[in-house]
Protein backbone atom coordinates (compact mmCIF):
# COMPACT_ATOMS: atom_id res chain seq x y z
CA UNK A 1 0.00 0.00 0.00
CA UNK A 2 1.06 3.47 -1.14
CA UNK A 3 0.18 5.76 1.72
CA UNK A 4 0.10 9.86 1.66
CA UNK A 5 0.34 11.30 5.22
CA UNK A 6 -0.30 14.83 5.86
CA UNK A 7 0.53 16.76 8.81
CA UNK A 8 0.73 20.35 9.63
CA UNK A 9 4.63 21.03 10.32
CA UNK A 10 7.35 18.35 10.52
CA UNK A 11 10.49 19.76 11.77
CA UNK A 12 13.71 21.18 10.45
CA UNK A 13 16.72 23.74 11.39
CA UNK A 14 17.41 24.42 15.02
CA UNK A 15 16.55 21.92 17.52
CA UNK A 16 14.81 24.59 20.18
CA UNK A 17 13.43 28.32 20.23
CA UNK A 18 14.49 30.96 21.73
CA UNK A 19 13.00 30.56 25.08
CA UNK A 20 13.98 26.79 25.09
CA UNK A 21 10.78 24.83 23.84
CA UNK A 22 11.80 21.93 21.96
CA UNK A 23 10.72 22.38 18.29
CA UNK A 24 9.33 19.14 17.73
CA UNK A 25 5.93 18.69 18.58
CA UNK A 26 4.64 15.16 19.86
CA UNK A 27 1.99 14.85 16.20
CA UNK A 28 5.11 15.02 14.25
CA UNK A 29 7.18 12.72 16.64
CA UNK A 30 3.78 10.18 16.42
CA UNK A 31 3.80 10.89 12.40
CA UNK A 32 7.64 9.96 11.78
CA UNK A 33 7.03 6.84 14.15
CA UNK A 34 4.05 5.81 12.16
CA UNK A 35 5.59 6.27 8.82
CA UNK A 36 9.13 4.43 9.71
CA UNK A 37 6.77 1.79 10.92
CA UNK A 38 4.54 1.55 8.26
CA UNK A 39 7.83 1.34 6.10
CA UNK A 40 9.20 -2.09 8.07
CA UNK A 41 5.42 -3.38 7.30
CA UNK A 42 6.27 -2.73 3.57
CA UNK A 43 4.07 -0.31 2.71
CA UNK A 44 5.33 3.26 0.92
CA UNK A 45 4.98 6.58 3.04
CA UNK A 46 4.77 10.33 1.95
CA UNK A 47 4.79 12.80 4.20
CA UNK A 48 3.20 15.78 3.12
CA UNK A 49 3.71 18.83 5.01
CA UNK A 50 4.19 22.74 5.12
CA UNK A 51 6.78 24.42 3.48
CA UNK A 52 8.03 26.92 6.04
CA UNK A 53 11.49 27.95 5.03
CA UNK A 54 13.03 28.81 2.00
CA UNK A 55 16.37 26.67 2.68
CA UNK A 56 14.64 23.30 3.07
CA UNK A 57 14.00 21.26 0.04
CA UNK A 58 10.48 20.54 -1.73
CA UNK A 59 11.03 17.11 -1.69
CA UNK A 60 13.65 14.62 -0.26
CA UNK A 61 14.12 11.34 1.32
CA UNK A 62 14.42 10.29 5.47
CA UNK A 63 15.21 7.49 6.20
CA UNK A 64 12.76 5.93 3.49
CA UNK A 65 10.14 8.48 4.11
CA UNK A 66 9.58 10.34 0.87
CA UNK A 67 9.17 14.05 2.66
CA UNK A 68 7.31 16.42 0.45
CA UNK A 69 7.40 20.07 1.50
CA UNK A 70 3.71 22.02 0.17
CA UNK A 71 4.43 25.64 -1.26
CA UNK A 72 2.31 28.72 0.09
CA UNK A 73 0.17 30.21 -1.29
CA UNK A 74 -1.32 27.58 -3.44
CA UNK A 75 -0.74 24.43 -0.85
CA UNK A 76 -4.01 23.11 -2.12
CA UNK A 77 -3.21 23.13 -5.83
CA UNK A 78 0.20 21.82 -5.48
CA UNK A 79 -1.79 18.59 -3.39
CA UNK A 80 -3.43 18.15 -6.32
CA UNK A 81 -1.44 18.36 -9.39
CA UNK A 82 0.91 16.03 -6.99
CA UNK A 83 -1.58 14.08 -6.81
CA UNK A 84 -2.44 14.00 -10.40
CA UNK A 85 1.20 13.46 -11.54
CA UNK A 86 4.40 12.76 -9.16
CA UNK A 87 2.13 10.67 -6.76
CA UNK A 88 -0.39 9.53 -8.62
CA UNK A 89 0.36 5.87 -7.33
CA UNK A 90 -1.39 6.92 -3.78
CA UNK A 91 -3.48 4.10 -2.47
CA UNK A 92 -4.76 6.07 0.70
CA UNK A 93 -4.89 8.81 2.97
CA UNK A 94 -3.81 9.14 6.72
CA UNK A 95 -4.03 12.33 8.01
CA UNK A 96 -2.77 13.50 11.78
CA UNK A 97 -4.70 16.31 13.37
CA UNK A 98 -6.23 18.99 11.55
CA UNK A 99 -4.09 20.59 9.01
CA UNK A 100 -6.10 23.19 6.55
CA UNK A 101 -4.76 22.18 3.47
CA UNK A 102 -5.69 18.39 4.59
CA UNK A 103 -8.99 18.70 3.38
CA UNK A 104 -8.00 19.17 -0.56
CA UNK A 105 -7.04 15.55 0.03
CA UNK A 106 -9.88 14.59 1.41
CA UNK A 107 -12.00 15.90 -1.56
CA UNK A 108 -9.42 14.44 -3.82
CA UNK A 109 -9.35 10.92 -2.00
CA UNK A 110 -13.72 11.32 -2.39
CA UNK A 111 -13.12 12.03 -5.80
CA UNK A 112 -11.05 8.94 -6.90
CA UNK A 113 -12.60 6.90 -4.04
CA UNK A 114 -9.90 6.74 -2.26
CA UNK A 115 -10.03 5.96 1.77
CA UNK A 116 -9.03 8.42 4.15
CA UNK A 117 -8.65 8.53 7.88
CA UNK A 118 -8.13 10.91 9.51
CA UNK A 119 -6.21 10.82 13.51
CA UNK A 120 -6.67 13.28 16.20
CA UNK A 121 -4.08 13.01 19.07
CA UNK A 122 -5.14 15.98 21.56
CA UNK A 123 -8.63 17.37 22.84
CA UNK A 124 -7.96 20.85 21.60
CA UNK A 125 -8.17 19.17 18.13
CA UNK A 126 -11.67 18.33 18.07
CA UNK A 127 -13.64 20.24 15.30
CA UNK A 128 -17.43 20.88 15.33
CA UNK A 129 -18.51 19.80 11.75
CA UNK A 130 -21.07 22.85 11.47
CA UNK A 131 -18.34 25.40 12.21
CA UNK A 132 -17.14 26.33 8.55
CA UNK A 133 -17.02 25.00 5.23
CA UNK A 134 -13.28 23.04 6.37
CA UNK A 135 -14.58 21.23 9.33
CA UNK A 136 -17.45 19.93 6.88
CA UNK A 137 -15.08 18.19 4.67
CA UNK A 138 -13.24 16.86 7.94
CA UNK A 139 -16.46 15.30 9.02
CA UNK A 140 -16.70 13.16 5.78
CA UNK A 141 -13.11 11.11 5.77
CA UNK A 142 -13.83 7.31 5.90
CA UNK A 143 -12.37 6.54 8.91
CA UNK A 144 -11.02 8.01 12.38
CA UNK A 145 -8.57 7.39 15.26
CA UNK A 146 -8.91 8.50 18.61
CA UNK A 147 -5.92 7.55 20.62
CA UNK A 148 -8.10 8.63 23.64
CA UNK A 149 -11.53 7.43 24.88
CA UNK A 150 -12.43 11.73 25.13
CA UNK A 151 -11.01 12.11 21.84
CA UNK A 152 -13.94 9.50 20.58
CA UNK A 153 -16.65 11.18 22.71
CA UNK A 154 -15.44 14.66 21.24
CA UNK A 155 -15.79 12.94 17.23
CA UNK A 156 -19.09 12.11 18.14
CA UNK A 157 -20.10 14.84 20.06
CA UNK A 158 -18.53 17.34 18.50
CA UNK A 159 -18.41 15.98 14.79
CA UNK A 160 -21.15 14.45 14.54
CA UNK A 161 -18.74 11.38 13.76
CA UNK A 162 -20.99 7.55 13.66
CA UNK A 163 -19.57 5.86 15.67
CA UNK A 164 -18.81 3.03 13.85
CA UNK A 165 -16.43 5.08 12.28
CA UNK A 166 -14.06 5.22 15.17
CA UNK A 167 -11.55 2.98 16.25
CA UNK A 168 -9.81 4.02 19.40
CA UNK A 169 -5.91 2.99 19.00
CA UNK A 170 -2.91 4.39 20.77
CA UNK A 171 -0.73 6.20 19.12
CA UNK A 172 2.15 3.24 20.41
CA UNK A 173 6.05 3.35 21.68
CA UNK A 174 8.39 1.12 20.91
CA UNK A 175 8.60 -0.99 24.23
CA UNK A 176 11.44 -2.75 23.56
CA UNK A 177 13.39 0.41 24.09
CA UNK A 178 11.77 1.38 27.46
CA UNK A 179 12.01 -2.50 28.83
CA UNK A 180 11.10 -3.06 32.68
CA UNK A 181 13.59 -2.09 35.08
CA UNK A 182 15.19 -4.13 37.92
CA UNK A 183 16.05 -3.85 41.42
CA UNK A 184 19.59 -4.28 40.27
CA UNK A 185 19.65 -1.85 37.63
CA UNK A 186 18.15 0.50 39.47
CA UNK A 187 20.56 0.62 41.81
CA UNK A 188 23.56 0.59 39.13
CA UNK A 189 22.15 3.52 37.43
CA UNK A 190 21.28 5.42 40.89
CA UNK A 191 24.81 4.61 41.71
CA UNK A 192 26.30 5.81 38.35
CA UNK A 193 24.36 9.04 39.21
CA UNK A 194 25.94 9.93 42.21
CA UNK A 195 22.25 8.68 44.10
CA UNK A 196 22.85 6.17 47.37
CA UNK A 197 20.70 3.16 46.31
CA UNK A 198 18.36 3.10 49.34
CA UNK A 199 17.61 6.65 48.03
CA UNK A 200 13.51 7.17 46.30
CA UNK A 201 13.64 9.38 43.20
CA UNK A 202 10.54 10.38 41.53
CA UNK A 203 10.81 11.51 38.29
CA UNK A 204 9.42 14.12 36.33
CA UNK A 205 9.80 13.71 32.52
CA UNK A 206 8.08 16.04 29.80
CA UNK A 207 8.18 19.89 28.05
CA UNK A 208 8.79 22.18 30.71
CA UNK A 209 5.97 24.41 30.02
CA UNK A 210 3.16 25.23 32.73
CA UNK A 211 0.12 23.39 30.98
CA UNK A 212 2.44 20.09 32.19
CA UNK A 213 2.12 21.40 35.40
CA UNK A 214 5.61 22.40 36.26
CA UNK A 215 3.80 24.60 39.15
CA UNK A 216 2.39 21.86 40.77
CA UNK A 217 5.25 19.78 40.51
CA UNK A 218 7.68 22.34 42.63
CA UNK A 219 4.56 22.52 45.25
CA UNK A 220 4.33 18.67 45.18
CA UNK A 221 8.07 18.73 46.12
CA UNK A 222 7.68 21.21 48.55
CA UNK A 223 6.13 18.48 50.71
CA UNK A 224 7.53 15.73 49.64
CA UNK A 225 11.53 17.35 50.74
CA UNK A 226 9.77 18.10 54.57
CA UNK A 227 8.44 13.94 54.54
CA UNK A 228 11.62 12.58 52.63
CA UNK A 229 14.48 14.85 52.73
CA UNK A 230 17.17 12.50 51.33
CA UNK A 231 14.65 11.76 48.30
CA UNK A 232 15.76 13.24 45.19
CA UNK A 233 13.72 14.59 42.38
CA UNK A 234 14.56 14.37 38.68
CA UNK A 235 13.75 16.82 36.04
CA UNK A 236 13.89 15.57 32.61
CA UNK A 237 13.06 17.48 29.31
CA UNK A 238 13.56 20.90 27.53
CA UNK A 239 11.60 23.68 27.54
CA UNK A 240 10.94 27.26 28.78
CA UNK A 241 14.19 28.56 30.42
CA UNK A 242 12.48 30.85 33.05
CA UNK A 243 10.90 27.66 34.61
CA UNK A 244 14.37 25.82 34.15
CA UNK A 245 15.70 28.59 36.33
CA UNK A 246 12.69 28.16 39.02
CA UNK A 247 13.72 24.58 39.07
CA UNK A 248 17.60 25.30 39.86
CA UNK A 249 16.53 28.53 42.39
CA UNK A 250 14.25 25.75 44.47
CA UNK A 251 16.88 23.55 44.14
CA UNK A 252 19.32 25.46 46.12
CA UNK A 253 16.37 26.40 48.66
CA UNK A 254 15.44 22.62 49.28
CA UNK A 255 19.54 21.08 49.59
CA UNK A 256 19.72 20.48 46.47
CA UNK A 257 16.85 17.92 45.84
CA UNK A 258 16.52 18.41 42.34
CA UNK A 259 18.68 17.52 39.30
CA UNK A 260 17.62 19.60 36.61
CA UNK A 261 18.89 17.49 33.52
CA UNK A 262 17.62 19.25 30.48
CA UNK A 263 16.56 17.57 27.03
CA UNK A 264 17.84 14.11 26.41
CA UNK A 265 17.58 11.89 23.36
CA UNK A 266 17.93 8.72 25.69
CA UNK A 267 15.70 8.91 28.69
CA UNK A 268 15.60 5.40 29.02
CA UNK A 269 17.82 4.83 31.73
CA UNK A 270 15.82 8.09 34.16
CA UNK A 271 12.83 5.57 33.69
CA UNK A 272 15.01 2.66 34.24
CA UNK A 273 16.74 4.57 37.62
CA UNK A 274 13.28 6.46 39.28
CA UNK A 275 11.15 4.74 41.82
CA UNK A 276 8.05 6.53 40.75
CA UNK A 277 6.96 9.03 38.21
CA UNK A 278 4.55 12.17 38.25
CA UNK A 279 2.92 14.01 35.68
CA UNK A 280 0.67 16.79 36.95
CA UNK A 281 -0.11 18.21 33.55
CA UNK A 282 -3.06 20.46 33.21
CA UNK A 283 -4.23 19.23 29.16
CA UNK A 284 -3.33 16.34 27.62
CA UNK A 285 -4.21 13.68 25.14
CA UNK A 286 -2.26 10.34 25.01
CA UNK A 287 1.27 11.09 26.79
CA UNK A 288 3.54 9.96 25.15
CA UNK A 289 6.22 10.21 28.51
CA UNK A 290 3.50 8.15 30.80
CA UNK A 291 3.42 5.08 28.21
CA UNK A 292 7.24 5.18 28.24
CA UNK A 293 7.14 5.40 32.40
CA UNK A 294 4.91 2.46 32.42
CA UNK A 295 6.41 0.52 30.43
CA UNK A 296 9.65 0.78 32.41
CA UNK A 297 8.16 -0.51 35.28
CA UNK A 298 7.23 2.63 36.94
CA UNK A 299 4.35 3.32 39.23
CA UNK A 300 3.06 6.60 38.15
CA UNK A 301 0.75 9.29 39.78
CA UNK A 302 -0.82 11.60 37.08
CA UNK A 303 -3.47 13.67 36.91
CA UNK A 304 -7.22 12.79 36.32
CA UNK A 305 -7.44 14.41 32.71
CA UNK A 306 -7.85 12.44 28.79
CA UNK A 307 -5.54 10.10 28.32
CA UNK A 308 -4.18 9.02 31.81
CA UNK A 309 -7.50 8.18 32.47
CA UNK A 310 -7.03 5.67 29.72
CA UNK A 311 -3.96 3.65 30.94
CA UNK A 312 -3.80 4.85 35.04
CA UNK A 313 -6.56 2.58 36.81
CA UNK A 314 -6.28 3.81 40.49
CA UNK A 315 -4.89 1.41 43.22
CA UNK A 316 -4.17 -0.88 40.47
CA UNK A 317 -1.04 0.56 38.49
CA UNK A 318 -0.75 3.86 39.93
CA UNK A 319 -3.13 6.76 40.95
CA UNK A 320 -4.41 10.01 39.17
CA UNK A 321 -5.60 12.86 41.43
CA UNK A 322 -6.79 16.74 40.48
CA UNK A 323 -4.53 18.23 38.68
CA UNK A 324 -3.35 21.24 40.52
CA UNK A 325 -3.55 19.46 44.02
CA UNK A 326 -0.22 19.40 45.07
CA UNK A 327 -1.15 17.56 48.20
CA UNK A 328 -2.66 14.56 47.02
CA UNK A 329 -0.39 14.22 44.70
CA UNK A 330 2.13 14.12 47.75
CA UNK A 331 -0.07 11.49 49.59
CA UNK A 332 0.04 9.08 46.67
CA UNK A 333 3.48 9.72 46.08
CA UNK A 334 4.05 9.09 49.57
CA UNK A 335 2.21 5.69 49.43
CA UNK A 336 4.77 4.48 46.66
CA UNK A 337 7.76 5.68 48.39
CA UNK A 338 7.09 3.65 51.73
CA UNK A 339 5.61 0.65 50.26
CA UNK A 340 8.05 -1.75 48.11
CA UNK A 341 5.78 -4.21 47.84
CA UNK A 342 3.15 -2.03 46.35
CA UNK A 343 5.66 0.11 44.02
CA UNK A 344 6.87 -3.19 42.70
CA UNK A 345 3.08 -4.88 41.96
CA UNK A 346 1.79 -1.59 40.45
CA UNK A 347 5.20 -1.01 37.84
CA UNK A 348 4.61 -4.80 37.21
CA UNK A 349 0.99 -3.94 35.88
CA UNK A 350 2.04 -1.19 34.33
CA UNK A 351 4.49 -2.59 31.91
CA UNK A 352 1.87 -5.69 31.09
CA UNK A 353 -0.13 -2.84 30.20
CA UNK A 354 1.78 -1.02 27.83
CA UNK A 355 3.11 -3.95 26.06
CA UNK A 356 -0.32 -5.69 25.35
CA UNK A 357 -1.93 -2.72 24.05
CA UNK A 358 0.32 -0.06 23.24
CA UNK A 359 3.36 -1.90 21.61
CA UNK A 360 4.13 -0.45 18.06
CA UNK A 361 4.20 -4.43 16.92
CA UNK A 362 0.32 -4.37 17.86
CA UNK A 363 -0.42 -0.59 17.39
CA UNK A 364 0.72 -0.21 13.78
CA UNK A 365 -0.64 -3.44 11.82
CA UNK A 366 -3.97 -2.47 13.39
CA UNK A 367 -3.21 1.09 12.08
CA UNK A 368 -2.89 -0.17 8.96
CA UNK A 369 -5.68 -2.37 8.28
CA UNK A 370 -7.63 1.02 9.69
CA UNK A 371 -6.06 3.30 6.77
CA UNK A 372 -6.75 0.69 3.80
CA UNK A 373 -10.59 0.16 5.15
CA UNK A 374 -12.94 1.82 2.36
């Protein structure tokens, strides 16, 4: 199968802004995924995508993935005669989020019967169908993913979507790369971290921005330093500098309790090393971060919004509370960090969870029965 994904921006040039965010936004991490995966199926992938700067190129290959860069103004007519002539071979459609110039395909895939599915990853994606003219044409693809159970409600809800249309799928991680940790390795990588072993670390790992709840996180610790003050927080992941700083400042205020590590490629082994993880954030859809947590082996407390909801079944594999209350997100954490036996059962669960349903070996060939349905 021949397969044309389209998605609003896919990165290039510098690897952060100017106030630290990452570039690289989780729909185009979960689009490259899906089309290097799609690839080891056998199946041929185009990305279609903005053209934003004048030094990239309009077309080019990564990695397999034949990256083809739309020209503004006319984005919609270039789609077309692409369509018509240098990709004429397309079999279907797959289209991530909401993209405007997405819905000339999807008037070109009704026009050549073509299927097309489209996938919405966050809440604040949902369209209303009677909105404009755009959202129309949205409402009419053959198919749709929700990689949340909200994000289904919102297509139907919202969209006016049949149900039967939907097929609620995570987006997937590879979980071969975040494998379970062990007692043993935990310790080895605590040690290798300057950390004494019978030390608990709780982990923080995401875009520090505030809608993750970086806030809540230095109240949360606030409480947890007075309860445990050998425990040792890590911060993991790029993002606005001025909260960076408010990490290091409450650092130095609580004995130096937190190690602010930055962006990392790797952060297998801060999964493979933390006891338990939090993620307070305030929106989200399907985090990417938890499913990697989890399927580490780590207990996670997270708060009671979309997709947590999804994988985070209270006093079974971890515990979601409210989330901007700092305290109960303490008290959980508390639980974890002064019962082994219960840390240990719950990251067990976890894992089986992520690797049953969330694997990319079980994600994507479901994926891709979903894009070829007509």
């Amino acid at each position: 199968m021949n397969i044309c994904l389209l998605i609003k921006d896919f990165a290039i040039g510098k690897k952060f802004l100017a106030d630290g965010r990452p570039t690289k936004s989780g729909a185009e991490i979960h689009g490259e995924n899906h089309a290097l995966q799609l690839i080891q199926l056998g199946h041929r992938v185009t990305i279609m995508t903005k053209k934003r700067f004048f030094f990239t190129a309009a077309r080019e290959n990564l990695n397999g993935i034949d990256l083809v860069r739309l020209h503004p103004p006319f984005r919609w007519l270039e789609i077309f005669l692409r369509l018509l002539t240098t990709h004429r071979d397309i079999d279907a459609f797959y289209i991530i989020g909401t993209p405007k110039f997405s819905v000339w395909a999807i008037l070109f895939a009704k026009l050549f019967n073509k299927p097309v599915t489209l996938a919405l990853t966050g809440k604040a994606e949902i369209f209303s169908a009677d909105k404009n003219w755009r959202n129309k044409i949205l409402a009419k693809c053959t198919r749709y993913v929700a990689t949340t159970k909200e994000i289904c409600e919102g297509f139907v809800q919202n969209g006016g979507i049949s149900p039967e249309k939907i097929s609620i799928l995570p987006h997937g991680i590879d979980t071969n790369k975040f494998s379970q940790s062990t007692e043993a390795r935990r310790r080895e990588l605590k040690i290798a971290h300057g950390v004494a072993p019978d030390k608990k670390i709780l982990l923080f790992c995401a875009r520090i921005v505030k809608d993750k709840g970086v806030d809540t996180l230095q109240d949360v610790w606030r409480i947890l330093h007075r309860k445990f003050p050998d425990a040792v927080l890590f911060v993991v992941g790029g993002g606005l500098n001025y909260l960076l700083d408010e990490l290091r400042k409450l650092s130095a205020e609580l004995d130096n309790s937190i190690k602010v590590i930055g962006e990392v490629d790797t952060p297998q082994e801060f999964y493979q090393m933390a006891d338990v993880y939090i993620f307070p954030s305030r929106h989200e859809g399907l985090p990417t971060s938890l499913l990697e947590a989890m399927s580490s082996g780590l207990p996670a407390v997270t708060s009671d919004i979309g997709g947590c909801e999804d994988v985070i079944k209270n006093d079974v594999n971890g515990y979601r509370v409210y989330s901007e209350d700092a305290a109960a997100f303490a008290e959980k954490i508390s639980i974890l960090f002064t019962d082994d036996e219960r840390r240990k059962i719950f990251g067990e669960r976890a894992a089986e969870l992520i690797r049953t349903t969330c694997d990319f070996a079980i994600v994507i060939p479901k994926l891709a029965e979903i894009i070829a349905s007509k």
